[in-house]
Protein backbone atom coordinates (compact mmCIF):
# COMPACT_ATOMS: atom_id res chain seq x y z
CA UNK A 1 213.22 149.17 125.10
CA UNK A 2 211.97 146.48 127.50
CA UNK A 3 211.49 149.88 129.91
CA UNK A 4 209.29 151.55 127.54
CA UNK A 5 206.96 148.37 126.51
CA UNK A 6 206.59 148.25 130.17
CA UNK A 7 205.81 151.95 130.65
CA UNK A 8 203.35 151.30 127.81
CA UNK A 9 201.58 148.51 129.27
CA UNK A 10 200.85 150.53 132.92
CA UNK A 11 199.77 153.23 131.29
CA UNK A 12 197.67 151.32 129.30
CA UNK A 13 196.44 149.26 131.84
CA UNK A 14 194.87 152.04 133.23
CA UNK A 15 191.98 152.07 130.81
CA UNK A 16 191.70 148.84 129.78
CA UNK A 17 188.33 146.50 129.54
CA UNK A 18 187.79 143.29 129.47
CA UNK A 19 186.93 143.18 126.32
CA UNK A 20 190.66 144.05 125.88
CA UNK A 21 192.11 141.78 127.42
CA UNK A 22 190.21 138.74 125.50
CA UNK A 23 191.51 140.07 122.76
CA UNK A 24 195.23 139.96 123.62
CA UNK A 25 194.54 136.56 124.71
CA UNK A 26 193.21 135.31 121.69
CA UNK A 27 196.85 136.19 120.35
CA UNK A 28 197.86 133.33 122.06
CA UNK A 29 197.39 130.16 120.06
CA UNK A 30 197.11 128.15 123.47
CA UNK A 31 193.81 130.13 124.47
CA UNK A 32 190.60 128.91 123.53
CA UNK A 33 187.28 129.76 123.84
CA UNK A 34 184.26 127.63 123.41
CA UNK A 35 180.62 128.61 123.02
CA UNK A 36 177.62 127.24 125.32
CA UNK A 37 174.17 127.66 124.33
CA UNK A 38 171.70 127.55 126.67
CA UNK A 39 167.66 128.33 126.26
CA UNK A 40 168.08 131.68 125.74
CA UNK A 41 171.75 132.49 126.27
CA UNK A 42 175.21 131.73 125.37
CA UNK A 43 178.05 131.38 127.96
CA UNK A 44 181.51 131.84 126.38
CA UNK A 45 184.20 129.29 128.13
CA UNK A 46 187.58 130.81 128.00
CA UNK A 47 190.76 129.04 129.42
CA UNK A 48 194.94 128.29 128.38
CA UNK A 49 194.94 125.03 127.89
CA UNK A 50 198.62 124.85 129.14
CA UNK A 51 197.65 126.14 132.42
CA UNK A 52 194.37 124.27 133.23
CA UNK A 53 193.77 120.61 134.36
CA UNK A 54 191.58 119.07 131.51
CA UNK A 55 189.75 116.90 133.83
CA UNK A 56 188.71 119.30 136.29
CA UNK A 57 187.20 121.16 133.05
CA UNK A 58 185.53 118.05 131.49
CA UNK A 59 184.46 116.73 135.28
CA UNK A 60 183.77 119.48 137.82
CA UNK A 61 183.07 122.54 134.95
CA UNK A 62 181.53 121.61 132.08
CA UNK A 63 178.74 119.48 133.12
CA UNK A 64 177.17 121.95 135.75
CA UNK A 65 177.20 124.63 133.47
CA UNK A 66 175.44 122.75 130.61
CA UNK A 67 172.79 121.04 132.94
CA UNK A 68 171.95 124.51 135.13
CA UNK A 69 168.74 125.67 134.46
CA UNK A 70 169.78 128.98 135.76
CA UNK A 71 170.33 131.70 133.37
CA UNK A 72 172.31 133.75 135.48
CA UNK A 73 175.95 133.68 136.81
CA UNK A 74 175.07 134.39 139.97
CA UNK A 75 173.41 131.29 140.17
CA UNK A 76 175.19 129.04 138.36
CA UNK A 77 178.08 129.12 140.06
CA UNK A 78 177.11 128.47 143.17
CA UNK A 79 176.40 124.61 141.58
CA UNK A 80 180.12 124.29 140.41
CA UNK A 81 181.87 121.77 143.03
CA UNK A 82 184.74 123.79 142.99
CA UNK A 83 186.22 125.72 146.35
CA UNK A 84 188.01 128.89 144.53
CA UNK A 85 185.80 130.46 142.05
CA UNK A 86 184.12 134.41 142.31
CA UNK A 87 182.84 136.48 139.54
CA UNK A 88 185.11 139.86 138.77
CA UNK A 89 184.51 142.56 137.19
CA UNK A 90 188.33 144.55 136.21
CA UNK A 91 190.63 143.59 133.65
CA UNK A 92 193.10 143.51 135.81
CA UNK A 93 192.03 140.68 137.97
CA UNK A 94 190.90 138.84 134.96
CA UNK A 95 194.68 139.11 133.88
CA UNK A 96 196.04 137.61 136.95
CA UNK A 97 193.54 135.20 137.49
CA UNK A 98 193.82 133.43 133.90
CA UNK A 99 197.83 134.17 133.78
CA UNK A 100 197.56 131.61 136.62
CA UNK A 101 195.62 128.84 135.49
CA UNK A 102 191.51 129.94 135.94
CA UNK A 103 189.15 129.11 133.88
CA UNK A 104 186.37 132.28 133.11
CA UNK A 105 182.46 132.48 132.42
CA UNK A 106 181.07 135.08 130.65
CA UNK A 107 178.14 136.09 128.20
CA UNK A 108 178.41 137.99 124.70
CA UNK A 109 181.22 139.28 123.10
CA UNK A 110 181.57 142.78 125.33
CA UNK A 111 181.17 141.49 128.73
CA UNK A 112 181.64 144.01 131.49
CA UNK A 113 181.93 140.85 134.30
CA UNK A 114 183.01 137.48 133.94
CA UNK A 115 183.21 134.32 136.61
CA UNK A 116 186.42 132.95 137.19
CA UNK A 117 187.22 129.24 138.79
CA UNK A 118 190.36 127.77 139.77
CA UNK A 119 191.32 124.92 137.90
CA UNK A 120 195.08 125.31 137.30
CA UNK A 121 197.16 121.98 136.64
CA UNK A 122 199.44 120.93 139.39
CA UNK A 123 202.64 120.55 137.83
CA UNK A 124 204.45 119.99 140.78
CA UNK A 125 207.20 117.00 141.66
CA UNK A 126 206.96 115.68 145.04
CA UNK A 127 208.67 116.45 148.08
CA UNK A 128 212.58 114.27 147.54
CA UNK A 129 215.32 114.09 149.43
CA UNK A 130 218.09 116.86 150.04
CA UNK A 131 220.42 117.25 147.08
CA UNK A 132 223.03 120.09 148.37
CA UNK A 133 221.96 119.20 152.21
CA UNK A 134 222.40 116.05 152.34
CA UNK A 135 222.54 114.64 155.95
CA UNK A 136 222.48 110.47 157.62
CA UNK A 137 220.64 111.41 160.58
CA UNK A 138 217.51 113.83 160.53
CA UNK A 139 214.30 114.35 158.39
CA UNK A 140 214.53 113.64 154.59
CA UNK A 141 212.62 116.25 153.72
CA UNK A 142 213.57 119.11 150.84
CA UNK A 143 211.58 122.07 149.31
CA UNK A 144 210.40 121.93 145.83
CA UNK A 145 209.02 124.88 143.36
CA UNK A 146 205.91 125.02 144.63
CA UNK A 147 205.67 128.05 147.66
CA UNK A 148 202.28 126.19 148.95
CA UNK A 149 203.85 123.06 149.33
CA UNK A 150 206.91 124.49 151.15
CA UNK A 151 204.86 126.67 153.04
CA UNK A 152 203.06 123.65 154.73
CA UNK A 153 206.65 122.06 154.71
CA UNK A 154 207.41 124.56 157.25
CA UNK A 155 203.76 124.97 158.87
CA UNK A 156 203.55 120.99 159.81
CA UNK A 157 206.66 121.71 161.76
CA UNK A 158 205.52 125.15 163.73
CA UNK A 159 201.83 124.33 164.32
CA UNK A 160 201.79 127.90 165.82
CA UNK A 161 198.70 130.82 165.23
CA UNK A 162 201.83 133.50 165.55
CA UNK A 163 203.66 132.10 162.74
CA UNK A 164 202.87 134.93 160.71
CA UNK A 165 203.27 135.14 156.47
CA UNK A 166 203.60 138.18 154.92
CA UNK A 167 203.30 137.76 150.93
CA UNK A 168 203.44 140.24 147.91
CA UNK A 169 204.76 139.80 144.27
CA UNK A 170 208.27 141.57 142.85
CA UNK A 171 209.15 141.70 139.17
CA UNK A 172 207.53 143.65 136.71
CA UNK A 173 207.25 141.16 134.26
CA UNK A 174 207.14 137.94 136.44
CA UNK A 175 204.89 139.05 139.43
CA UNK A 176 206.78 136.42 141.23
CA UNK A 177 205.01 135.70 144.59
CA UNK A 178 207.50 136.09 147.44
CA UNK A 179 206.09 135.16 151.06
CA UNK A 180 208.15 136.56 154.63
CA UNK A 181 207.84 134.54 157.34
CA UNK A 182 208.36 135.07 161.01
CA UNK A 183 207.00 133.99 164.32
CA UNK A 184 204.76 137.00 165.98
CA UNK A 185 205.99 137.70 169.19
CA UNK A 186 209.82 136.23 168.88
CA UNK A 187 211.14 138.09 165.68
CA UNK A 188 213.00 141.48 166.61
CA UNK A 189 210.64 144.17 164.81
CA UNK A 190 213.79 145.81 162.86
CA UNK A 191 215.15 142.82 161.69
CA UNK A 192 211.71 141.78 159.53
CA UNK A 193 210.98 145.75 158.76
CA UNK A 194 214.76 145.44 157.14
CA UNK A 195 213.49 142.20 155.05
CA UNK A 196 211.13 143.48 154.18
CA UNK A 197 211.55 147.35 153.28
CA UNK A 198 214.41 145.54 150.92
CA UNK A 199 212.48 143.12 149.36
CA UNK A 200 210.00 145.69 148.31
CA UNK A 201 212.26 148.22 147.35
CA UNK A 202 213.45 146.35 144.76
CA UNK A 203 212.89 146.89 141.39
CA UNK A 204 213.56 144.40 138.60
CA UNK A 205 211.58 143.02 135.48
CA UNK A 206 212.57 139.41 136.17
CA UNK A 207 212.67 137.49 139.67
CA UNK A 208 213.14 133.72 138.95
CA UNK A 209 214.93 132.24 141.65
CA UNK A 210 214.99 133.38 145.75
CA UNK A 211 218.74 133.55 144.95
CA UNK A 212 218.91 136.06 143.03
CA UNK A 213 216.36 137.96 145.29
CA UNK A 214 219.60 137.31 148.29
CA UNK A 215 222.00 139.00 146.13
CA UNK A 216 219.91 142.08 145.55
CA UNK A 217 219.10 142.87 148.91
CA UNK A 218 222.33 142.09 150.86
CA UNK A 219 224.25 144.70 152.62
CA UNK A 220 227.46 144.51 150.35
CA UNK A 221 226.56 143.26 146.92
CA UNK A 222 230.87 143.78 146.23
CA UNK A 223 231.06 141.26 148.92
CA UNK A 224 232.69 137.54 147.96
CA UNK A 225 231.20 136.25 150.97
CA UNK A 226 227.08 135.20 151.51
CA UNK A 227 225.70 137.21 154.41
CA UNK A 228 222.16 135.34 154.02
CA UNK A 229 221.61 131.57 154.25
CA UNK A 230 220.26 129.55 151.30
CA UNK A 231 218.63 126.51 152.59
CA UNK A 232 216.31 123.53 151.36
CA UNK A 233 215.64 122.02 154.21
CA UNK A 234 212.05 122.85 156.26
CA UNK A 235 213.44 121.52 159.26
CA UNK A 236 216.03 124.48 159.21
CA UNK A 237 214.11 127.42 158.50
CA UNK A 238 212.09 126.04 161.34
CA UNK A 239 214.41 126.21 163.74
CA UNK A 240 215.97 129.39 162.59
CA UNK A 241 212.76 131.22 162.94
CA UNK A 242 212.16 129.70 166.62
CA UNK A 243 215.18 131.22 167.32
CA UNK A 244 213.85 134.86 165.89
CA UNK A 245 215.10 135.21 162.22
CA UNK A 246 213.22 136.26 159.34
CA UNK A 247 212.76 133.94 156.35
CA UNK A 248 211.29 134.46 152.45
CA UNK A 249 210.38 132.27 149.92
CA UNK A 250 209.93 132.51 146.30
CA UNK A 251 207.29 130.62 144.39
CA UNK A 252 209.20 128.73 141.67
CA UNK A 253 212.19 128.04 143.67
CA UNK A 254 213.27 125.41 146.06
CA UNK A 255 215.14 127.52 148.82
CA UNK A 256 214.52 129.59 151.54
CA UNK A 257 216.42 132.61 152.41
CA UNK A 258 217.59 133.10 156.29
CA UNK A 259 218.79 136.34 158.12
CA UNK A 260 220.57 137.96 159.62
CA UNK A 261 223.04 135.60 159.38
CA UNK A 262 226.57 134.76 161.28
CA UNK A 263 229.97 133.81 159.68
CA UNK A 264 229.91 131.30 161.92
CA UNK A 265 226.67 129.78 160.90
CA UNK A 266 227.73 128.90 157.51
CA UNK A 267 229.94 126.28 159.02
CA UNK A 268 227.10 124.59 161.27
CA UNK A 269 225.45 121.54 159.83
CA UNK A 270 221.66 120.71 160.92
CA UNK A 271 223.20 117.10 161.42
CA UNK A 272 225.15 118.85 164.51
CA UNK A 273 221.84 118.72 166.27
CA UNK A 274 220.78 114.94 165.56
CA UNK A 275 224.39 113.60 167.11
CA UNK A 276 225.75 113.60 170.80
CA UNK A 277 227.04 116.74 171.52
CA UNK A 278 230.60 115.66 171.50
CA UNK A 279 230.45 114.13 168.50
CA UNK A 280 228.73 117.25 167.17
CA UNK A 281 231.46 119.78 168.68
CA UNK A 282 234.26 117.41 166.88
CA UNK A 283 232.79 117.42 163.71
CA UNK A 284 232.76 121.10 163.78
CA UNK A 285 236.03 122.20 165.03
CA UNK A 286 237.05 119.76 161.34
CA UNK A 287 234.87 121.99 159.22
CA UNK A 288 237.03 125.00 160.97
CA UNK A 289 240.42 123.40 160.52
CA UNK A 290 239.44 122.19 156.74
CA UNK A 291 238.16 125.63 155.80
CA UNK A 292 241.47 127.22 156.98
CA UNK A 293 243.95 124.35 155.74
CA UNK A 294 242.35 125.05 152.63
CA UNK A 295 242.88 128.61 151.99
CA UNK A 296 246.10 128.55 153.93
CA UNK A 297 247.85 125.31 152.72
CA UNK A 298 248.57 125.95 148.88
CA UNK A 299 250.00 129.54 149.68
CA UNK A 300 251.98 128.53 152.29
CA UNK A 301 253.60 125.99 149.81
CA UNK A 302 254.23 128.89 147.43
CA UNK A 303 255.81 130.97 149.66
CA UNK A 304 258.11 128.97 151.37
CA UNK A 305 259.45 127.17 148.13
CA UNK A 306 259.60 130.56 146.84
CA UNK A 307 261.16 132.67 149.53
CA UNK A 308 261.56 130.68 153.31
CA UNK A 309 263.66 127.89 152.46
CA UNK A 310 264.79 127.96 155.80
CA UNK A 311 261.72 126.90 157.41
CA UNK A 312 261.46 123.66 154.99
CA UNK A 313 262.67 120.54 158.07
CA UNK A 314 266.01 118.94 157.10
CA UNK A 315 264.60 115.72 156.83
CA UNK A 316 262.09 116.76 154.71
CA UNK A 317 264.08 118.68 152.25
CA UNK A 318 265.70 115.86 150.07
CA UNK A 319 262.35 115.04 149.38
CA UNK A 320 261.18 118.45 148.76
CA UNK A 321 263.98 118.02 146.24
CA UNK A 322 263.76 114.94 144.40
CA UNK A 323 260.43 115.76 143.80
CA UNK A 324 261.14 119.24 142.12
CA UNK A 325 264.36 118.42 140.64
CA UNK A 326 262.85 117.87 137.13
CA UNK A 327 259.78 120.43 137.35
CA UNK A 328 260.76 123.42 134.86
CA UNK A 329 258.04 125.61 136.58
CA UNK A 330 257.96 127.82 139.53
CA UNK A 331 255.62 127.12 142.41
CA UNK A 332 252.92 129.63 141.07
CA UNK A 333 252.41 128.26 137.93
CA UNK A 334 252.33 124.71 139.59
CA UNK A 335 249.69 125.33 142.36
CA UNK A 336 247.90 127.24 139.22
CA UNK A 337 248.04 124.67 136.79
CA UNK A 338 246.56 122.38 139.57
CA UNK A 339 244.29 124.37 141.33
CA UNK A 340 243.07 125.67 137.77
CA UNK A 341 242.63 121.64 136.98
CA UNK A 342 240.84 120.95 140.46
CA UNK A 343 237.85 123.41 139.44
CA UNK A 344 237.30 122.05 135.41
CA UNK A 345 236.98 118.76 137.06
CA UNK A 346 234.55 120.20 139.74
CA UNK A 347 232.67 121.84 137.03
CA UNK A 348 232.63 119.11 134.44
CA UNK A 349 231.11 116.35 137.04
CA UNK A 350 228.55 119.01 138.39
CA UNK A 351 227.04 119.91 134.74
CA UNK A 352 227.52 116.11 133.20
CA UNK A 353 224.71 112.91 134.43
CA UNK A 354 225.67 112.16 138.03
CA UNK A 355 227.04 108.29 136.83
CA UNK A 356 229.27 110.34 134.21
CA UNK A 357 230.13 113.14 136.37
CA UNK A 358 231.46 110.55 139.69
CA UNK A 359 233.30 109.11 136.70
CA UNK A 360 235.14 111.79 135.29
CA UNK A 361 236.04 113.40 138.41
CA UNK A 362 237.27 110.08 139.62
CA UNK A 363 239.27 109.16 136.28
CA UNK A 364 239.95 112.54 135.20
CA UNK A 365 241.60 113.50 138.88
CA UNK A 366 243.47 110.29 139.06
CA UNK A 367 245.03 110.24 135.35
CA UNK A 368 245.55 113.67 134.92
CA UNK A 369 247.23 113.87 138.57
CA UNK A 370 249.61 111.25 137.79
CA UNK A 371 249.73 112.30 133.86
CA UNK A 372 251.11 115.63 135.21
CA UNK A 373 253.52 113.99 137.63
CA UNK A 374 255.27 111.53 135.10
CA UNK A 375 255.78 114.21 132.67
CA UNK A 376 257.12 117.07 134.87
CA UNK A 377 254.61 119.72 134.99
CA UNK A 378 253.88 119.67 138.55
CA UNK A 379 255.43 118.08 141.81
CA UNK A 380 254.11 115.12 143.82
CA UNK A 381 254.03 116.83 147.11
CA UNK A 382 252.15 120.12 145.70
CA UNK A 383 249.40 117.72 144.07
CA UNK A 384 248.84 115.92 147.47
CA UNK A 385 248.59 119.34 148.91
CA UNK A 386 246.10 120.75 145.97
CA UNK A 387 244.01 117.65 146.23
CA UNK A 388 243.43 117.48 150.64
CA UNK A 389 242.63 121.37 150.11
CA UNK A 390 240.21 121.09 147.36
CA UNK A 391 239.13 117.70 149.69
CA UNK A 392 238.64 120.68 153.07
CA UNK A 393 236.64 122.93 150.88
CA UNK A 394 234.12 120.18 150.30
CA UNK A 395 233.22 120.55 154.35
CA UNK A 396 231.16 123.53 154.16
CA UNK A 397 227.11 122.62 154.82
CA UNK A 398 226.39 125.84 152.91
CA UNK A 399 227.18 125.26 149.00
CA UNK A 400 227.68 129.07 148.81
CA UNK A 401 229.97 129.54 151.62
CA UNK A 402 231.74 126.58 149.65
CA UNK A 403 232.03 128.41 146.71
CA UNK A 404 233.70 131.38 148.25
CA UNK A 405 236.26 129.59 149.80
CA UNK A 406 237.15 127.94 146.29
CA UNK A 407 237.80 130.72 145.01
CA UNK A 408 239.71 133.05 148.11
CA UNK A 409 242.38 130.72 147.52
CA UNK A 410 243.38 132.43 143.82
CA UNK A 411 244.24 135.64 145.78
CA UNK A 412 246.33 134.48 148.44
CA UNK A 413 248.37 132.14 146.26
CA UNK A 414 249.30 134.92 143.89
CA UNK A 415 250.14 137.50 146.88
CA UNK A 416 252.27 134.37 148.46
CA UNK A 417 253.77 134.32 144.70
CA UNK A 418 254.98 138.33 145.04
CA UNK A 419 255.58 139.31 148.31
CA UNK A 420 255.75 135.69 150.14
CA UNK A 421 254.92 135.02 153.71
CA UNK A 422 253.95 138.63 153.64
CA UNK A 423 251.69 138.38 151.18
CA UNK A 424 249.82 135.18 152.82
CA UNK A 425 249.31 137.37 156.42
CA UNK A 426 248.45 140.50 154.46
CA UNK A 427 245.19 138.65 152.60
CA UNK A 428 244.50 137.42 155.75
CA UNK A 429 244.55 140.57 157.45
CA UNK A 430 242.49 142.07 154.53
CA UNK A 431 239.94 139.14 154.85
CA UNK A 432 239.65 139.56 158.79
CA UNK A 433 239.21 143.14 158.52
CA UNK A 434 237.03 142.76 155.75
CA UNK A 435 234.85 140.20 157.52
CA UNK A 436 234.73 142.74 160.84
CA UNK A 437 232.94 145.37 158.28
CA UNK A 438 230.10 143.01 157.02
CA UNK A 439 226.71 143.07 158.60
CA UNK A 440 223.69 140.28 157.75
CA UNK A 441 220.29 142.79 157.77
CA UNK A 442 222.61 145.28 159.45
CA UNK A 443 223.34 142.87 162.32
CA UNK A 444 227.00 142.28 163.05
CA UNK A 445 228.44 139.64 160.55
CA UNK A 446 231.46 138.10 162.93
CA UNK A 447 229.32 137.69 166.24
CA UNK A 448 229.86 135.95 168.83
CA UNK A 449 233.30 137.14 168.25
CA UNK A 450 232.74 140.35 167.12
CA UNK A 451 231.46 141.88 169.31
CA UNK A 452 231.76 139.37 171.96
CA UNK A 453 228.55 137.77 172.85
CA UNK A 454 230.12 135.07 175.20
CA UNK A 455 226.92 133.39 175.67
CA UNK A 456 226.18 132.53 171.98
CA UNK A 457 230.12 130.86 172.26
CA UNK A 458 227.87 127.81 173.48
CA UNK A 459 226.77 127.02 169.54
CA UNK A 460 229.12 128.42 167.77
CA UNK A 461 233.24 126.63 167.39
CA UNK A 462 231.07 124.23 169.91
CA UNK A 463 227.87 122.67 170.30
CA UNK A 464 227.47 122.24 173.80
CA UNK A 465 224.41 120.12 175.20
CA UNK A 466 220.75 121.41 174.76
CA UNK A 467 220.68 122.06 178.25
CA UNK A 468 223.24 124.48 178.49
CA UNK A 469 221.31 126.36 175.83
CA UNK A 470 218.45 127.77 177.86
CA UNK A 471 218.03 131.56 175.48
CA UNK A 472 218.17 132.60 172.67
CA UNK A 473 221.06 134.46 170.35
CA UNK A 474 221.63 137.39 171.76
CA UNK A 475 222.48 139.21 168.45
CA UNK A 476 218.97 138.30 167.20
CA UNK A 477 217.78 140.53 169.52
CA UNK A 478 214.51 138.29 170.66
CA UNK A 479 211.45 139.81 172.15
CA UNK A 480 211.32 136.71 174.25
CA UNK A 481 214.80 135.54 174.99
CA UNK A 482 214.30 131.83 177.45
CA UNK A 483 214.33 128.50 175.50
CA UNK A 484 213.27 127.02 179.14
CA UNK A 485 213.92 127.20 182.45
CA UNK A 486 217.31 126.13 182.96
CA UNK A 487 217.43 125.22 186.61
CA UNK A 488 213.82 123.20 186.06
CA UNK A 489 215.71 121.46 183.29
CA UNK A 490 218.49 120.28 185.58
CA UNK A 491 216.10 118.62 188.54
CA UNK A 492 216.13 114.65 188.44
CA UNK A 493 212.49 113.79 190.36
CA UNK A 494 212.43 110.24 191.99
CA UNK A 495 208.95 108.86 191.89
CA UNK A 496 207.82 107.52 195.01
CA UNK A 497 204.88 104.37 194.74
């Protein structure tokens, strides 16, 4: 149905007048439209009053148009003191324009132009800190809804003529503005023809959120596993696109979207960057070892309790035992009850008040851990095990990558279940050979490792020192590849007086 009204409305739009679209607007009980005599004329005012600022009508509007002696558009609104107005004369400009917070000028009831001048409210919140990027060291920035204010965001930051914007609007019904950026000059020509050949491909009624806009132009939509970067931080998409990616916002939303984008990327925090490089490298090589003990640690329980009781330690098995001796369960249903336990708490403290969601996933954990223990459900040693891995999958800078790794561990813990220390090596088999298929904008999903760029190994398991990073990523494909002159770098220079 929704098809067909829409069908309707471009054919109709075809022929329409202004004079037809006043009338739809009058519909609305929200648009208004007051009368101004003048000697010899009357000017019709016509506005929504929930899009317009009120005192940009009653200040900068209404008194220049009542006090012109001019009888004539044309010459009135040159007297307005406001920057974005221009008289138009199709319905479908008039439609955009007032849809997005104008305020129009015209005379009689069948006009065949009208004046329109910006005076939309600014509904905006200020720029806040980082909610899902949260970082000690660095710029406190974040993006908010607005895709002016987060355009600036990132133009304050590359003061360059060749950072270049490419916008249009996708969604039949929502015209949602959507803006490409890239730096002229840097960007590899297929990579933004990709972005962009996708982005306008599409065809949907509705685009609310630059999110959604990822998902529908990925190169496996079956895919668990982001292959584009959601960010809120400026300071990030302005390094990514020094480095020769290809960025889009969406007006309304408060992320940007990066590609093509790395595996390995997801795991790389912008804090890495703001911290000696040894620090930095440390830090990392945890986020690698958390992301695999979490996956890995819970399956491996279930397997070897279930089928390799020969590689449980001597010493380690009377414990192993004491603690299972009055559990009624196998290990499956265990690691499921607690795993299933982990992620209602995650989700109940993420949807309630933040004070009432620390609390409940503080309490809840806590008494329903040791609830479980005391009355048999579940081991001691398995909920120690549960609660570090849901812990490691809290590492991830990217919430999406985050996400995935939540919920890989549900397949390898029932495989580990079946088929045991089999099972664990074939789903991660599948996953590696599943990963080596992926591409980000058709760009290879695994590099540096696959295929083997050696030289982007210097920031990726590592962050070596900015020095040793003199180009760019080779899988980016950069027209212009030098960061700066490496050996120039090196030279100390001893000032003589």
């Amino acid at each position: 149905m929704l098809g067909k009204w829409l069908y309707k409305q471009l054919r109709d739009s075809r022929k329409e007048t202004i004079k037809d679209v006043l009338d739809v607007f009058l519909k609305s009980s929200d648009f208004v439209i007051h009368p101004l005599k003048k000697e010899t004329k009357t000017f019709n005012v016509g506005y929504f009053q929930t899009m317009i600022d009120s005192d940009r009508l009653n200040r900068d509007l209404l008194p220049y148009v009542t006090s012109a002696k001019e009888q004539n558009l044309k010459e009135i609104l040159p007297n307005i003191p406001i920057q974005d107005k221009e008289i138009i004369d199709t319905a479908k400009d008039l439609k955009e324009k007032v849809l997005h917070g104008s305020i129009i000028i015209y005379e009689g009831n069948n006009p065949s132009k009208c004046a329109v001048i910006d005076a939309a409210l600014d509904s905006n919140r200020a720029v806040a800190k980082p909610e899902t990027e949260f970082s000690v060291a660095g710029p406190q920035e974040s993006f908010i809804e607005s895709i002016e204010t987060n355009i600036n965001l990132i133009r304050k930051r590359l003061p360059l003529p060749q950072l270049q914007i490419n916008e249009f609007k996708l969604g039949k019904v929502t015209q949602t503005r959507v803006a490409v950026l890239y730096i002229d000059g840097l960007v590899d020509q297929d990579n933004l023809r990709t972005m962009e050949q996708r982005l306008k491909d599409i065809e949907f009624d509705q685009v609310i959120d630059s999110s959604s806009l990822a998902q529908m132009i990925t190169d496996n939509s079956m895919s668990i596993f982001p292959q584009l970067i959601n960010t809120e931080r400026p300071e990030r998409v302005a390094a990514v696109l020094a480095e020769g990616k290809v960025a889009f916002l969406a007006d309304g939303s408060p992320e940007a979207i990066l590609g093509p984008a790395t595996l390995v990327e997801f795991f790389s925090s912008l804090e890495d960057y703001y911290l000696p490089w040894q620090i930095a490298t440390s830090v990392r090589l945890l986020r690698f070892f958390a992301v695999m003990f979490s996956v890995l640690s819970t399956p491996i329980y279930v397997a070897v309790l279930t089928f390799h009781y020969e590689l449980i330690p001597r010493d380690l098995l009377s414990t192993i035992i004491a603690s299972r001796s009055n559990i009624p369960f196998p290990p499956i249903l265990e690691a499921i009850f607690l795993e299933l336990t982990i992620e209602l708490l995650r989700e109940a403290g993420a949807r309630l008040p933040t004070k009432v969601g620390q609390t409940i996933g503080i309490v809840g954990g806590i008494v329903i851990g040791q609830a479980s223990v005391e009355a048999g459900l579940t081991s001691n040693i398995l909920l120690i095990i549960v609660a570090l891995a849901a812990l490691a999958s809290f590492t991830t800078p990217v919430y999406q990558m985050g996400n995935t790794i939540r919920l890989i561990r549900f397949p390898f813990i029932l495989t580990a279940a079946f088929l045991g220390g089999i099972g664990v090596a074939f789903c991660v088999l599948y996953t590696v050979v599943h990963l080596l298929n992926l591409t980000s904008l058709g760009r290879p999903y695994l590099e540096p490792l696959f295929p083997p760029r050696f030289r982007d190994w210097r920031d990726a398991f590592v962050r070596l020192p900015f020095n040793w990073m003199s180009s760019r990523p080779v899988y980016l494909r950069p027209n212009d590849k030098g960061r700066f002159n490496f050996s120039r770098a090196q030279k100390k220079k001893d000032i003589d007086e």
